[in-house]
PDB file of N, CA and C in Angstrom:
ATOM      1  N   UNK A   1       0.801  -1.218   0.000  1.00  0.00           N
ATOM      2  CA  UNK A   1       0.000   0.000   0.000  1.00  0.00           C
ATOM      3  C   UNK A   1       0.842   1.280   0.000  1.00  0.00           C
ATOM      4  N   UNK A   2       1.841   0.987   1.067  1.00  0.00           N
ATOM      5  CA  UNK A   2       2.939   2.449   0.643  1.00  0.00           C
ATOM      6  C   UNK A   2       3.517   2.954  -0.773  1.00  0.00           C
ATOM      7  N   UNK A   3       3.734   2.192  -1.358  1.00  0.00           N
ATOM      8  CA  UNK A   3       4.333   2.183  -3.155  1.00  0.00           C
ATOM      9  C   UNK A   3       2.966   2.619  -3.532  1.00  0.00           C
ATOM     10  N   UNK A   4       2.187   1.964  -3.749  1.00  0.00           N
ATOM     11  CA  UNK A   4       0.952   1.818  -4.973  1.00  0.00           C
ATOM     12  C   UNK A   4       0.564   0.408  -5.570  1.00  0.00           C
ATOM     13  N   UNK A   5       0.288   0.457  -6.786  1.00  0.00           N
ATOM     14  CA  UNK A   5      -0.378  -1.253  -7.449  1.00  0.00           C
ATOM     15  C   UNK A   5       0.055  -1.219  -8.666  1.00  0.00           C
ATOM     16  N   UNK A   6       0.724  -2.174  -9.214  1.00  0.00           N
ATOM     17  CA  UNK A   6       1.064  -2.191 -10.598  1.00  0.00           C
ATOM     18  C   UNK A   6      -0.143  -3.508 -11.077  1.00  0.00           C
ATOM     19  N   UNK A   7      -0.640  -2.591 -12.122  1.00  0.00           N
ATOM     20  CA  UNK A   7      -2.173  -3.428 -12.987  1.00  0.00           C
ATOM     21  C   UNK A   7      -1.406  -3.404 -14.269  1.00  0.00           C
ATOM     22  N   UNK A   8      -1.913  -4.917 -14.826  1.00  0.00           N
ATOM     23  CA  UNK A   8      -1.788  -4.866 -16.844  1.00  0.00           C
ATOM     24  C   UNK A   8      -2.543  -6.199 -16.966  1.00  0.00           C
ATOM     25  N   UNK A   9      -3.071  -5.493 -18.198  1.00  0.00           N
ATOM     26  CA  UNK A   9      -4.521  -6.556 -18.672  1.00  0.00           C
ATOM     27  C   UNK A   9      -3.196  -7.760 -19.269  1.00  0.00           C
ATOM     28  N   UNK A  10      -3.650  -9.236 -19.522  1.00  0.00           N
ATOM     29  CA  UNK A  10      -3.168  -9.849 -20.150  1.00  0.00           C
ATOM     30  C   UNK A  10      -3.387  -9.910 -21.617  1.00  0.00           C
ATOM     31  N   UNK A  11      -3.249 -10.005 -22.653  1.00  0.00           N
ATOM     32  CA  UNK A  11      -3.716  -9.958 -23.856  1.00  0.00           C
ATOM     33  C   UNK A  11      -3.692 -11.584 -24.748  1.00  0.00           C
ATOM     34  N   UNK A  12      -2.757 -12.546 -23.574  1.00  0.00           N
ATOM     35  CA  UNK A  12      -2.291 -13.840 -24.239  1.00  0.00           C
ATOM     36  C   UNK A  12      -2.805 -14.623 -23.045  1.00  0.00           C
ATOM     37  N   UNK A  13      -2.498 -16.087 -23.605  1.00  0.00           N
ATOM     38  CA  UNK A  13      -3.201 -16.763 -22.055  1.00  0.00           C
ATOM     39  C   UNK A  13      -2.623 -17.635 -21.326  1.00  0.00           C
ATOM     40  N   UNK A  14      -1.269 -17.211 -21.520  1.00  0.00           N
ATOM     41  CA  UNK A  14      -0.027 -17.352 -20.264  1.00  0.00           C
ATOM     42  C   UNK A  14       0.060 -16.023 -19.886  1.00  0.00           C
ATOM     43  N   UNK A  15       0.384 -15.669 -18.485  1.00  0.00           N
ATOM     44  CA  UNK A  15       0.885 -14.698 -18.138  1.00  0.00           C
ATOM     45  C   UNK A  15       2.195 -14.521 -17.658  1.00  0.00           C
ATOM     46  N   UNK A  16       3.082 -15.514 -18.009  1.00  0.00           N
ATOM     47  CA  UNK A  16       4.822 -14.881 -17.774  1.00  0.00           C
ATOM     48  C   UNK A  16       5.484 -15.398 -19.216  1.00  0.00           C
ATOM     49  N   UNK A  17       4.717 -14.848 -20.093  1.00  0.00           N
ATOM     50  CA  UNK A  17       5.921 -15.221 -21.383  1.00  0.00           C
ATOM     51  C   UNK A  17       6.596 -14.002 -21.189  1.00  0.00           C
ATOM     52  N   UNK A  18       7.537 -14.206 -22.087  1.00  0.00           N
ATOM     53  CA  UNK A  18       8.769 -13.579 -22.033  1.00  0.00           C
ATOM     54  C   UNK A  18       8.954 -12.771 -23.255  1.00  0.00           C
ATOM     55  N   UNK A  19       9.259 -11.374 -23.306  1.00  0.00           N
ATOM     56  CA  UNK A  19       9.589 -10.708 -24.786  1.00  0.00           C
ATOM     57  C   UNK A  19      10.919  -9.886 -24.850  1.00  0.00           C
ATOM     58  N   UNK A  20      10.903  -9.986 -26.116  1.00  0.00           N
ATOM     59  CA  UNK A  20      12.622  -9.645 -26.265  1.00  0.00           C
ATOM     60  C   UNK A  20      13.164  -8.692 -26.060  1.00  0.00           C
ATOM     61  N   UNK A  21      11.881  -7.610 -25.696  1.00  0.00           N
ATOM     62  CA  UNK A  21      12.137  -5.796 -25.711  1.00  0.00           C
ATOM     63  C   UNK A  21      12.136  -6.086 -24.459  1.00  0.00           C
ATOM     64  N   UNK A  22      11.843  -6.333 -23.334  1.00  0.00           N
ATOM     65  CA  UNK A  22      11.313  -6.544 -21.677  1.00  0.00           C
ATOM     66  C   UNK A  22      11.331  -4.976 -21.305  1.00  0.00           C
ATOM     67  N   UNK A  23      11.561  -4.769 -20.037  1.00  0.00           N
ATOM     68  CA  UNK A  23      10.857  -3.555 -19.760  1.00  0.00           C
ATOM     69  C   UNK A  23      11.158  -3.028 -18.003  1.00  0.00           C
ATOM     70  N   UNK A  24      11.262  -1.951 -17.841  1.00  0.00           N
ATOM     71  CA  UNK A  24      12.057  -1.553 -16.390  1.00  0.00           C
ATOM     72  C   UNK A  24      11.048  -0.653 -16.047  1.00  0.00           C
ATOM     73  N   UNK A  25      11.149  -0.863 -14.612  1.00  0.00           N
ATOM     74  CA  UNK A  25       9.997   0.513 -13.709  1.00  0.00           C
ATOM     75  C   UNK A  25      11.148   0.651 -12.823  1.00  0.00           C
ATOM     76  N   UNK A  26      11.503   2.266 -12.807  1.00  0.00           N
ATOM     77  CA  UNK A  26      12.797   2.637 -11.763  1.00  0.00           C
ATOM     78  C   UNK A  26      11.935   3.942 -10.924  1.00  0.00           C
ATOM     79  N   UNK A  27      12.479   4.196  -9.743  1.00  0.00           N
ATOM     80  CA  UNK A  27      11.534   5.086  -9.408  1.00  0.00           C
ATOM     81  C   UNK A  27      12.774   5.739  -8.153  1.00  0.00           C
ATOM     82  N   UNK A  28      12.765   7.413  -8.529  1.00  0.00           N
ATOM     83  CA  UNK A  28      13.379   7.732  -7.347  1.00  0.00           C
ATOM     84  C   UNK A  28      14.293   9.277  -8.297  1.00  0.00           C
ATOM     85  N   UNK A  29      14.528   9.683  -6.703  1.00  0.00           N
ATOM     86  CA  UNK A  29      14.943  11.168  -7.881  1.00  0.00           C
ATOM     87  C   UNK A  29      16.046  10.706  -9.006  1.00  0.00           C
ATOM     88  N   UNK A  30      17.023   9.616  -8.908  1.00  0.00           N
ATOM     89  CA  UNK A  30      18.415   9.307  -9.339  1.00  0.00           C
ATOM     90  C   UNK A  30      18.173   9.019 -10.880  1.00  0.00           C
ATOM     91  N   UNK A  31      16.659   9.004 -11.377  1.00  0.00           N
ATOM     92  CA  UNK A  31      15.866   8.353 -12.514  1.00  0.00           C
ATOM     93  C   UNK A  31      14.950   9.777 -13.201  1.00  0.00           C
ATOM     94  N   UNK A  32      14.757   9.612 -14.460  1.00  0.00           N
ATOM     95  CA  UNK A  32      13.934  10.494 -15.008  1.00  0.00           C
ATOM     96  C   UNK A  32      12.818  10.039 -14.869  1.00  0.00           C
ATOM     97  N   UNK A  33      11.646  11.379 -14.367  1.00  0.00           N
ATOM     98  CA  UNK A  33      10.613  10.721 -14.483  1.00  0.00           C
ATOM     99  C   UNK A  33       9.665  10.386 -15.451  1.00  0.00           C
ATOM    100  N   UNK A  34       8.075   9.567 -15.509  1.00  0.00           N
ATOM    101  CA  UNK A  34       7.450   9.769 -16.217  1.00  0.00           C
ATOM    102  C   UNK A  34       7.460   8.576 -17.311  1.00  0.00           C
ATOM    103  N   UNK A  35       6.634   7.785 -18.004  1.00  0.00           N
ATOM    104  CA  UNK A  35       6.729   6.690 -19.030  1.00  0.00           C
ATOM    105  C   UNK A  35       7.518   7.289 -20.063  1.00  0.00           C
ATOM    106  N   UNK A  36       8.392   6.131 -20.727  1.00  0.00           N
ATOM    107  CA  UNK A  36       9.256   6.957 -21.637  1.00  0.00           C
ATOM    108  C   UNK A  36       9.705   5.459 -22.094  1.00  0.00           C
ATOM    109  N   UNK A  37      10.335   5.936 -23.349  1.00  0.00           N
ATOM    110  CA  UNK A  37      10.252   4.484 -24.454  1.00  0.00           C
ATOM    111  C   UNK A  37      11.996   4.667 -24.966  1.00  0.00           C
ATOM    112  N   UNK A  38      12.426   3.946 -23.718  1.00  0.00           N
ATOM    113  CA  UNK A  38      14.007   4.115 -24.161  1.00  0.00           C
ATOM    114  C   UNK A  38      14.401   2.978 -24.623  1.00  0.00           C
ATOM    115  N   UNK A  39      14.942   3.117 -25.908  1.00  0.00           N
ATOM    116  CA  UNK A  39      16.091   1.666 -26.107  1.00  0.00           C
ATOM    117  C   UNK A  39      17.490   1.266 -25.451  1.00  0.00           C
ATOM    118  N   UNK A  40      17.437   0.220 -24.955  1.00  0.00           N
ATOM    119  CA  UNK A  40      18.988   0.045 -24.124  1.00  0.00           C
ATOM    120  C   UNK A  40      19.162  -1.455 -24.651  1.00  0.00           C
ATOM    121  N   UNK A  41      20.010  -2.026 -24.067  1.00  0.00           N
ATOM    122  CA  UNK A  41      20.610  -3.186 -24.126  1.00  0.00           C
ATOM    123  C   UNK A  41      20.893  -3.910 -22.600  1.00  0.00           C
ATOM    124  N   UNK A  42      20.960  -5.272 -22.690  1.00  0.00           N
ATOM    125  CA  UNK A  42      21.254  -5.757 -21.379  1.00  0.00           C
ATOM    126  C   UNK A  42      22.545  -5.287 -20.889  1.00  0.00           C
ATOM    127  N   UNK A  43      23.791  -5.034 -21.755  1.00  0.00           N
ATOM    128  CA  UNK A  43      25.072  -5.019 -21.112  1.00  0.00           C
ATOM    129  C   UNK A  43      24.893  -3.608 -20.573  1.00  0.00           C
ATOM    130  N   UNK A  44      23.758  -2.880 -20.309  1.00  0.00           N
ATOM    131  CA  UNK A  44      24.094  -1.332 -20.170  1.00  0.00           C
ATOM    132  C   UNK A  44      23.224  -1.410 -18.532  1.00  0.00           C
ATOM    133  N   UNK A  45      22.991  -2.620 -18.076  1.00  0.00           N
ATOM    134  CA  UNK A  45      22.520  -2.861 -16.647  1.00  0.00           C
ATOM    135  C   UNK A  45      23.211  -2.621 -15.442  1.00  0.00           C
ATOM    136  N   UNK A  46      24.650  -3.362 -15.933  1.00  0.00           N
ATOM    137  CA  UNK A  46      25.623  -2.987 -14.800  1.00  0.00           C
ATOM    138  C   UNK A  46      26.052  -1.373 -14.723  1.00  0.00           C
ATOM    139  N   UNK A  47      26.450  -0.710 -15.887  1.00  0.00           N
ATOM    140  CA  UNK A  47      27.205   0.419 -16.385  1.00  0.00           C
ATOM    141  C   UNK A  47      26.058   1.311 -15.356  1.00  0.00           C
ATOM    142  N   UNK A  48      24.436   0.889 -15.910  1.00  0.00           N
ATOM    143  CA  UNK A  48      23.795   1.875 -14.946  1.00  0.00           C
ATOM    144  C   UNK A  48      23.648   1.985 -13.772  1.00  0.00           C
ATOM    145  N   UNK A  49      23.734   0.496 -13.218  1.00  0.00           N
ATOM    146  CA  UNK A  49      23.663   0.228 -11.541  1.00  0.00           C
ATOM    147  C   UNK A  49      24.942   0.861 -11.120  1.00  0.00           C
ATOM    148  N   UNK A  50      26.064   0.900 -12.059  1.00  0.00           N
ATOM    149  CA  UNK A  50      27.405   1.546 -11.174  1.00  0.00           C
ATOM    150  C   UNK A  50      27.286   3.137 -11.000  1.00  0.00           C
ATOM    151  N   UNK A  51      26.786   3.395 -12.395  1.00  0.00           N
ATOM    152  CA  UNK A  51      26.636   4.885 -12.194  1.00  0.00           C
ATOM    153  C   UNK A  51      25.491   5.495 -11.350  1.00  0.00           C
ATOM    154  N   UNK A  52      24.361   4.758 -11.003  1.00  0.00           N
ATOM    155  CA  UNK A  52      23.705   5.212  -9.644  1.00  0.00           C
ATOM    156  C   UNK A  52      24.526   5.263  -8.675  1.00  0.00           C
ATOM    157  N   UNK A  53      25.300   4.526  -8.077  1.00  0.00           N
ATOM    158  CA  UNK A  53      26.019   4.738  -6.776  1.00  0.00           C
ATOM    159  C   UNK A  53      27.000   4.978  -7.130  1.00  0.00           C
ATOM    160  N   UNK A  54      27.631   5.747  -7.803  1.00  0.00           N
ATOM    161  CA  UNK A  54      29.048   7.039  -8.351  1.00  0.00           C
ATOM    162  C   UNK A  54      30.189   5.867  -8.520  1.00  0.00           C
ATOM    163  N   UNK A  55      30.248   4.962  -8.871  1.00  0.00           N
ATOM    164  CA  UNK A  55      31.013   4.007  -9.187  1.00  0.00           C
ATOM    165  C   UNK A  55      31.602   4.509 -10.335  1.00  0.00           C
ATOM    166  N   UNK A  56      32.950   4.392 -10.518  1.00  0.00           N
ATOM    167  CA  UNK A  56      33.599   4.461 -11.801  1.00  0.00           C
ATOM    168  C   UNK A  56      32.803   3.009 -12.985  1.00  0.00           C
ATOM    169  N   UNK A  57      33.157   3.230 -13.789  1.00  0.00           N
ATOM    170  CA  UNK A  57      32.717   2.184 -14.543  1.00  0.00           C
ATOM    171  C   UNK A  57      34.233   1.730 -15.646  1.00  0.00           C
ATOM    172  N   UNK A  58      34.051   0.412 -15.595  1.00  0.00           N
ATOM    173  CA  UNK A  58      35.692  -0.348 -16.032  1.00  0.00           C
ATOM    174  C   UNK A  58      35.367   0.121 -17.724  1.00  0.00           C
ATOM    175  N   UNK A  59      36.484   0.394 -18.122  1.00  0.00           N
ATOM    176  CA  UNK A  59      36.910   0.621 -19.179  1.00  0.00           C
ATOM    177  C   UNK A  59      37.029  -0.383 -19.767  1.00  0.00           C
ATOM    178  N   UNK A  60      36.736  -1.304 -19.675  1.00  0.00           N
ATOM    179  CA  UNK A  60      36.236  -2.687 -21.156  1.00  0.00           C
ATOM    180  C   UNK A  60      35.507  -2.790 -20.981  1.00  0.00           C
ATOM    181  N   UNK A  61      34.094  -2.416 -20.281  1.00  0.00           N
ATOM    182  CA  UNK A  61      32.829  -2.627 -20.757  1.00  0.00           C
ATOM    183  C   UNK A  61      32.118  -2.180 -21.679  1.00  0.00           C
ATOM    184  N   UNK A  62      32.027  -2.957 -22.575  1.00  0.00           N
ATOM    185  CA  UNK A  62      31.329  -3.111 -23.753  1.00  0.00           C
ATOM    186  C   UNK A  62      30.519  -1.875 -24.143  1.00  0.00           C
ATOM    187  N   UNK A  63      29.391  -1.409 -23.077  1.00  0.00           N
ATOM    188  CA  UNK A  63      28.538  -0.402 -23.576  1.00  0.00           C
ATOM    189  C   UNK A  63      28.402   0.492 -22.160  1.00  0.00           C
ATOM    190  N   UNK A  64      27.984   1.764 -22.420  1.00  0.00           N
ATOM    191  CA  UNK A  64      27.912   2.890 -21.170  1.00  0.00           C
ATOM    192  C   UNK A  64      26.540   2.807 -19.996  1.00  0.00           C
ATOM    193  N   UNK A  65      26.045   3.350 -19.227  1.00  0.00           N
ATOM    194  CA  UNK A  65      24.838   3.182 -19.018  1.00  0.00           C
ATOM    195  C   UNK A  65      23.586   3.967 -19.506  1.00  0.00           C
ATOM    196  N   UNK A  66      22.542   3.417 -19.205  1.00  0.00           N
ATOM    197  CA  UNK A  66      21.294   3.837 -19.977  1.00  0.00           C
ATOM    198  C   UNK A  66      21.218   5.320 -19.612  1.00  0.00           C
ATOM    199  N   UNK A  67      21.407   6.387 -20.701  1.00  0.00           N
ATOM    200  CA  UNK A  67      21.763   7.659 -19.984  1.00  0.00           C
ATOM    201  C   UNK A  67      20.226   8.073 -19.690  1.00  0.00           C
ATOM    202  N   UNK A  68      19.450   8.080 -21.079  1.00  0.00           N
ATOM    203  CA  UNK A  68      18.268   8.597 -20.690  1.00  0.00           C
ATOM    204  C   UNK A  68      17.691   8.032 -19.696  1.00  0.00           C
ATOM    205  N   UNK A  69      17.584   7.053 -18.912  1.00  0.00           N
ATOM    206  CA  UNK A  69      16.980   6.737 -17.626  1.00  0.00           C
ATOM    207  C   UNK A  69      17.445   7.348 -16.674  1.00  0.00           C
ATOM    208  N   UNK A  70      18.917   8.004 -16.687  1.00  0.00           N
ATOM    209  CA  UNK A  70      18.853   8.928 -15.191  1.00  0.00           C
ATOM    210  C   UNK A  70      19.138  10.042 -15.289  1.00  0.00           C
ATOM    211  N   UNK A  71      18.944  10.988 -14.089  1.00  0.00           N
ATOM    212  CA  UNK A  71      18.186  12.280 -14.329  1.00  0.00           C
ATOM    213  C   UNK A  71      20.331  12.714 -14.289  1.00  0.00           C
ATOM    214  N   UNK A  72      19.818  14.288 -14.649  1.00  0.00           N
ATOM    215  CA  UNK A  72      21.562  15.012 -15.269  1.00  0.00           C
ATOM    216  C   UNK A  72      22.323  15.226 -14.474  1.00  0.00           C
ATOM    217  N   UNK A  73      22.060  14.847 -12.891  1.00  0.00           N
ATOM    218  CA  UNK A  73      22.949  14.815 -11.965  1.00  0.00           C
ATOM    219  C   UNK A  73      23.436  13.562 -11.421  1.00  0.00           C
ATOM    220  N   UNK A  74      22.885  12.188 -12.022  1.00  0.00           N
ATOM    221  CA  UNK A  74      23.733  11.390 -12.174  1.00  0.00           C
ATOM    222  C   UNK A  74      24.871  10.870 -13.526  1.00  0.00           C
ATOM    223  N   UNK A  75      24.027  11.545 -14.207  1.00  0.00           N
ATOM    224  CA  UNK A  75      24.417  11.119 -15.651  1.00  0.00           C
ATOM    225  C   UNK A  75      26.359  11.316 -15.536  1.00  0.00           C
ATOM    226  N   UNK A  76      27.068  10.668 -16.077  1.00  0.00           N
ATOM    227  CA  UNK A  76      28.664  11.029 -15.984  1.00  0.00           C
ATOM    228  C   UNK A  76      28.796  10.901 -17.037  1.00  0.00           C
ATOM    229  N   UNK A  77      29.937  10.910 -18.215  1.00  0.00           N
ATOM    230  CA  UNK A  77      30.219  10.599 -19.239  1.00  0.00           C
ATOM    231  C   UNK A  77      30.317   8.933 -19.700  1.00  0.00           C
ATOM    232  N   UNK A  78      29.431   9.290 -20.595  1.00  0.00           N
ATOM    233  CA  UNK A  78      28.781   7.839 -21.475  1.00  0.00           C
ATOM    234  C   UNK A  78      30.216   7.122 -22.128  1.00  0.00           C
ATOM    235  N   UNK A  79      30.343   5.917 -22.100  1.00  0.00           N
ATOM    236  CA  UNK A  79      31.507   5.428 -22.770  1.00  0.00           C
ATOM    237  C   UNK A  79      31.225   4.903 -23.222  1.00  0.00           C
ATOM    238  N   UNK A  80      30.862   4.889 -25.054  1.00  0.00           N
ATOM    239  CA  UNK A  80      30.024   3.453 -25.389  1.00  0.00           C
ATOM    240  C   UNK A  80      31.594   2.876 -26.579  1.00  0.00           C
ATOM    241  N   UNK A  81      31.608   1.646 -26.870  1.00  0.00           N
ATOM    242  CA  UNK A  81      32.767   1.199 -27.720  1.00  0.00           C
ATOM    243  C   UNK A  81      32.382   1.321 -29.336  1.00  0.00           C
TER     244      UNK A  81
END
C-alpha cells in the first residue's frame, strides 16, 4: 500500500511469457521521471547500476549506461565502444 499497485490486462493466455524488448519501472529522484520508451541493451545494466552509486565504470565494458533513464545529476560521461 505504501508504493501503490502495478495493474496490466493480459492480452495472451499465459501470463509470464517472455519478450525480447522486456521492460524496467525505476523510481526515485536518481531516474527520469514519467513513461518513456528508451532503447537500451542488457550489457548497459551494470554500467547503470554503477553509475547510480558514483562508481567508476571499467573501461572494457562493452557499452555505457542507460543515460536517458537517469536524471543530469547522475548522468557522468557515457563510454560506449
Amino acid at each position: 500500500p505504501s508504493i501503490g499497485r502495478l495493474e496490466s490486462r493480459f492480452v495472451e493466455q499465459r501470463s509470464g511469457n517472455h519478450r525480447p524488448e522486456g521492460f524496467l519501472i525505476a523510481r526515485g529522484p536518481k531516474f527520469v521521471s514519467g513513461q518513456r520508451n528508451i532503447q537500451g541493451d542488457v550489457l548497459q545494466i551494470a554500467p547503470t547500476l554503477l553509475s547510480l552509486h558514483g562508481v567508476p565504470i571499467p573501461s572494457d565494458y562493452a557499452k555505457g549506461p542507460i543515460g536517458d533513464l537517469l536524471a543530469p545529476s547522475v548522468r557522468g560521461p557515457v563510454h560506449v565502444k
